[in-house]
C-alpha atoms as a PDB file:
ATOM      1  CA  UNK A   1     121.593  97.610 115.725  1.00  0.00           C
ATOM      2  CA  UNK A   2     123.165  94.390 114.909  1.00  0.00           C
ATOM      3  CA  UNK A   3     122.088  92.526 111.962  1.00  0.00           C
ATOM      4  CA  UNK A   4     122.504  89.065 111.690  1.00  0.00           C
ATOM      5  CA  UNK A   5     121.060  86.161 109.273  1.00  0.00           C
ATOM      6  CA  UNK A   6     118.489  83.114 110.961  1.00  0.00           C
ATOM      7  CA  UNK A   7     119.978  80.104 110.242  1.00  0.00           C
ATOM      8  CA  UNK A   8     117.833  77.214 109.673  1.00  0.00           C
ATOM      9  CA  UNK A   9     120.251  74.736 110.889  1.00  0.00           C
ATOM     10  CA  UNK A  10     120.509  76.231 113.663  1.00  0.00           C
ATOM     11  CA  UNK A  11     116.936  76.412 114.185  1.00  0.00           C
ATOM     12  CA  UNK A  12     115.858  73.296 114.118  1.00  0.00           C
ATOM     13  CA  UNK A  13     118.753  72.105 116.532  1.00  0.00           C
ATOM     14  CA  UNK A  14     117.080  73.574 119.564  1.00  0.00           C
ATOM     15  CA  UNK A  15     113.978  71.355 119.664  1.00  0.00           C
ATOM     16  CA  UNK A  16     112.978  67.997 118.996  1.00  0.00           C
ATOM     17  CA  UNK A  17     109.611  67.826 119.296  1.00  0.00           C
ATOM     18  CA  UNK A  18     106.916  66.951 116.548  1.00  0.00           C
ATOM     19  CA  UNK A  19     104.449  68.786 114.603  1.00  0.00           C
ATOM     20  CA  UNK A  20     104.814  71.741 117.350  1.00  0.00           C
ATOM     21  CA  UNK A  21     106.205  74.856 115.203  1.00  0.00           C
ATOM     22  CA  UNK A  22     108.724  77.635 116.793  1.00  0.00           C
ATOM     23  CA  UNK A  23     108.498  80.849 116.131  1.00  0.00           C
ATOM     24  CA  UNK A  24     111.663  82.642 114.647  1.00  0.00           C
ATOM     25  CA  UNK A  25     110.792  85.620 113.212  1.00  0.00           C
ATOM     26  CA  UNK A  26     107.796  87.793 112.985  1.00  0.00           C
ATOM     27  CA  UNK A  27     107.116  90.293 109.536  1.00  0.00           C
ATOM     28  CA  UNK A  28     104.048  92.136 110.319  1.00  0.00           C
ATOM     29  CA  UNK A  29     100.753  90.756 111.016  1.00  0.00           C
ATOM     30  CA  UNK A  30     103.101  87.483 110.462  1.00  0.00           C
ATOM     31  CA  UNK A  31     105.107  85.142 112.113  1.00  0.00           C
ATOM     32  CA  UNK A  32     107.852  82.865 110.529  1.00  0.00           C
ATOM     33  CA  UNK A  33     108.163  79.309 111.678  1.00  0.00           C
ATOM     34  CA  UNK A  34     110.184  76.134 112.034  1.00  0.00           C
ATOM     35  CA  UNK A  35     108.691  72.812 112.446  1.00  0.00           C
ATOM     36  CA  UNK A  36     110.472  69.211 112.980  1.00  0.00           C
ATOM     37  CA  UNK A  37     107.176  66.984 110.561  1.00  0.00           C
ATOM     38  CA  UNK A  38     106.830  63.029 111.632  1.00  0.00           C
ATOM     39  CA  UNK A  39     103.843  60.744 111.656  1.00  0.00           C
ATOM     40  CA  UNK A  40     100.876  61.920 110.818  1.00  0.00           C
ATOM     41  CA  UNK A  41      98.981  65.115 112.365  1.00  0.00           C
ATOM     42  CA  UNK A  42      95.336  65.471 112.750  1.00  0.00           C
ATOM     43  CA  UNK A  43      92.566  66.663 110.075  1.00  0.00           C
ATOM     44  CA  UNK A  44      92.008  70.436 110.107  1.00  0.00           C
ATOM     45  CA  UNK A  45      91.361  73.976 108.195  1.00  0.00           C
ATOM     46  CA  UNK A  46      91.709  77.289 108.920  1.00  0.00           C
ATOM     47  CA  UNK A  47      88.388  78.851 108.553  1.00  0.00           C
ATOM     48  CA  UNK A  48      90.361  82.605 108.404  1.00  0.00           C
ATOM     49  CA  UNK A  49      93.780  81.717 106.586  1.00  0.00           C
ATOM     50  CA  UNK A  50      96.010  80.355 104.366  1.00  0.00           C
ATOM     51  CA  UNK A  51      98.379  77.412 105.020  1.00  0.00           C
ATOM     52  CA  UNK A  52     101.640  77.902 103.716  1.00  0.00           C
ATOM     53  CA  UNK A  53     104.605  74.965 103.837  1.00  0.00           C
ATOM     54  CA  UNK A  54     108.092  75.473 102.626  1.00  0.00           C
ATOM     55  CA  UNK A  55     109.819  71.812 102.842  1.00  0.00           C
ATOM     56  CA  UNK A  56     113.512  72.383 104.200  1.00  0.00           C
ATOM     57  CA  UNK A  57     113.967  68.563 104.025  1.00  0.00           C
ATOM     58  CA  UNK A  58     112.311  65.473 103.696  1.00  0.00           C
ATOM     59  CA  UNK A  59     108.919  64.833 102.258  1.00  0.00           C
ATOM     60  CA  UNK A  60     105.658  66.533 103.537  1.00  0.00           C
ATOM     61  CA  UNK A  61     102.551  64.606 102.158  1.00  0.00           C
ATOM     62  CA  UNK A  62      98.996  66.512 102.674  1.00  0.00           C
ATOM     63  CA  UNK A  63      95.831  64.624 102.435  1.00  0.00           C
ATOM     64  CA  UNK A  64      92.790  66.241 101.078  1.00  0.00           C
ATOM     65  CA  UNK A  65      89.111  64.683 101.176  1.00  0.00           C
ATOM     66  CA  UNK A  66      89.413  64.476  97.203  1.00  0.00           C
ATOM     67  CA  UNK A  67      93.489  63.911  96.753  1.00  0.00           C
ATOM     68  CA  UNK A  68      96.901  64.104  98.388  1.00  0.00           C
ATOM     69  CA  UNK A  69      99.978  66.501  97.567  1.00  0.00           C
ATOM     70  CA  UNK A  70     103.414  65.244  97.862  1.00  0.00           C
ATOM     71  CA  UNK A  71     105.645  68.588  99.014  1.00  0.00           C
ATOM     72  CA  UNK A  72     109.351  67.544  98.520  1.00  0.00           C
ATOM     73  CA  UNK A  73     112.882  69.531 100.032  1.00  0.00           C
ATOM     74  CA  UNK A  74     113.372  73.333  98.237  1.00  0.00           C
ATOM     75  CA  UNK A  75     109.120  72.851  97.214  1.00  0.00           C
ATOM     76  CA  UNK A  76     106.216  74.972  98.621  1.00  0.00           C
ATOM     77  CA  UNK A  77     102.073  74.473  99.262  1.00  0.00           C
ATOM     78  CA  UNK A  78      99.734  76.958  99.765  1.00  0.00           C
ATOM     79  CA  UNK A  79      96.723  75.006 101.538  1.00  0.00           C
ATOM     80  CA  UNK A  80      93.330  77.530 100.640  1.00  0.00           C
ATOM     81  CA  UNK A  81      91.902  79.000 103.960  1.00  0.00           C
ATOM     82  CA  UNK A  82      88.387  76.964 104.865  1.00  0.00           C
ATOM     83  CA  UNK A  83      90.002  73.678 103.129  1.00  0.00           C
ATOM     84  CA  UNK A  84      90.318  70.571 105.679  1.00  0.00           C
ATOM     85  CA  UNK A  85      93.624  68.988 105.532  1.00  0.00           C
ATOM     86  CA  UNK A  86      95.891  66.303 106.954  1.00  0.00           C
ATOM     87  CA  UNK A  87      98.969  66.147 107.111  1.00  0.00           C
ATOM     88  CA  UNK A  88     102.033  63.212 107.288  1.00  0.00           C
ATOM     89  CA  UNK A  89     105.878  62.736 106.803  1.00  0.00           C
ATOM     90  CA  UNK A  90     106.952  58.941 106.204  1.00  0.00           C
ATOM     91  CA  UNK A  91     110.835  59.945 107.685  1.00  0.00           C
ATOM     92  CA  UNK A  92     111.619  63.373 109.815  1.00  0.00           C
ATOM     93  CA  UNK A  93     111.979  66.469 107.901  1.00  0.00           C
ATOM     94  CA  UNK A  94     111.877  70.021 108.369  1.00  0.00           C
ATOM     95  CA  UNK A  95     109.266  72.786 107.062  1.00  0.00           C
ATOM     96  CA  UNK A  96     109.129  76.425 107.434  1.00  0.00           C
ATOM     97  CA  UNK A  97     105.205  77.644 107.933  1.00  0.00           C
ATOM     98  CA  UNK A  98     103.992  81.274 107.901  1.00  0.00           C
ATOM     99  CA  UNK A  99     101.260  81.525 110.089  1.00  0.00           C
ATOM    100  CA  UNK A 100      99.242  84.938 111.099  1.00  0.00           C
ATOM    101  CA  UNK A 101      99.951  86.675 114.711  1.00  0.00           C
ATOM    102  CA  UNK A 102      96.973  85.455 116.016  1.00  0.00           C
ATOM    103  CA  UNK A 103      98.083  81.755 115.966  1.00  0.00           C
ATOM    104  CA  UNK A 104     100.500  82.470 118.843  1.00  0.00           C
ATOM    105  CA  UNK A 105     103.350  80.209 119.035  1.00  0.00           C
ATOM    106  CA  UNK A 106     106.717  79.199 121.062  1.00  0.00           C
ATOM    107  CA  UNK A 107     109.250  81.665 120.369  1.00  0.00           C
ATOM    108  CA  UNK A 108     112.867  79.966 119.675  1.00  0.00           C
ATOM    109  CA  UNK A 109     115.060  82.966 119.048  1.00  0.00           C
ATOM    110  CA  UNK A 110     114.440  86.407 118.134  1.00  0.00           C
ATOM    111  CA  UNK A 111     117.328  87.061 115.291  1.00  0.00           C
END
């Protein structure tokens, strides 16, 4: 077996598109992705899960019906399952999300 790192970098030089996560790893019931964050996306929850962002770069801003949360570069969120959201990103930047199987998703790489 060869064992070999994901690089990030990497990553998120294969796509270009906008708010449409790549799969590039799966742990699990789990499934690691990498997402390119620009504009705003639409309001949402996840009746059965968690939200989780880990800002690679730039500056992910969530909207809540009672308040917002600025997530910076090297920060993490942890949206509560059931809890409608909206997200936006002023300037493009980069977030890793960690979403369950059962979300499905394009796969960029397997490492």
């Amino acid at each position: 077996m060869e064992y070999r790192a994901i690089s990030f970098v990497q990553k998120f030089d294969l796509f270009h598109e906008q708010w449409q996560p790549k799969v590039v790893a799966e742990m699990n019931d789990y499934q690691f992705k990498v997402v390119k964050l620009q504009g705003d996306f639409i309001w949402h929850d996840h009746k059965d899960t968690d939200e989780t962002f880990i800002v690679i770069e730039g500056d992910l801003r969530i909207d809540f019906r009672d308040g917002t949360v600025h997530v910076r570069a090297g920060e993490m969120f942890v949206v509560p399952k059931g809890v409608e959201s909206e997200c936006g990103a002023v300037t493009l930047g980069q977030a890793c999300v960690f979403p369950p199987l059962s979300f499905g998703g394009a796969l960029v790489a397997r490492p």
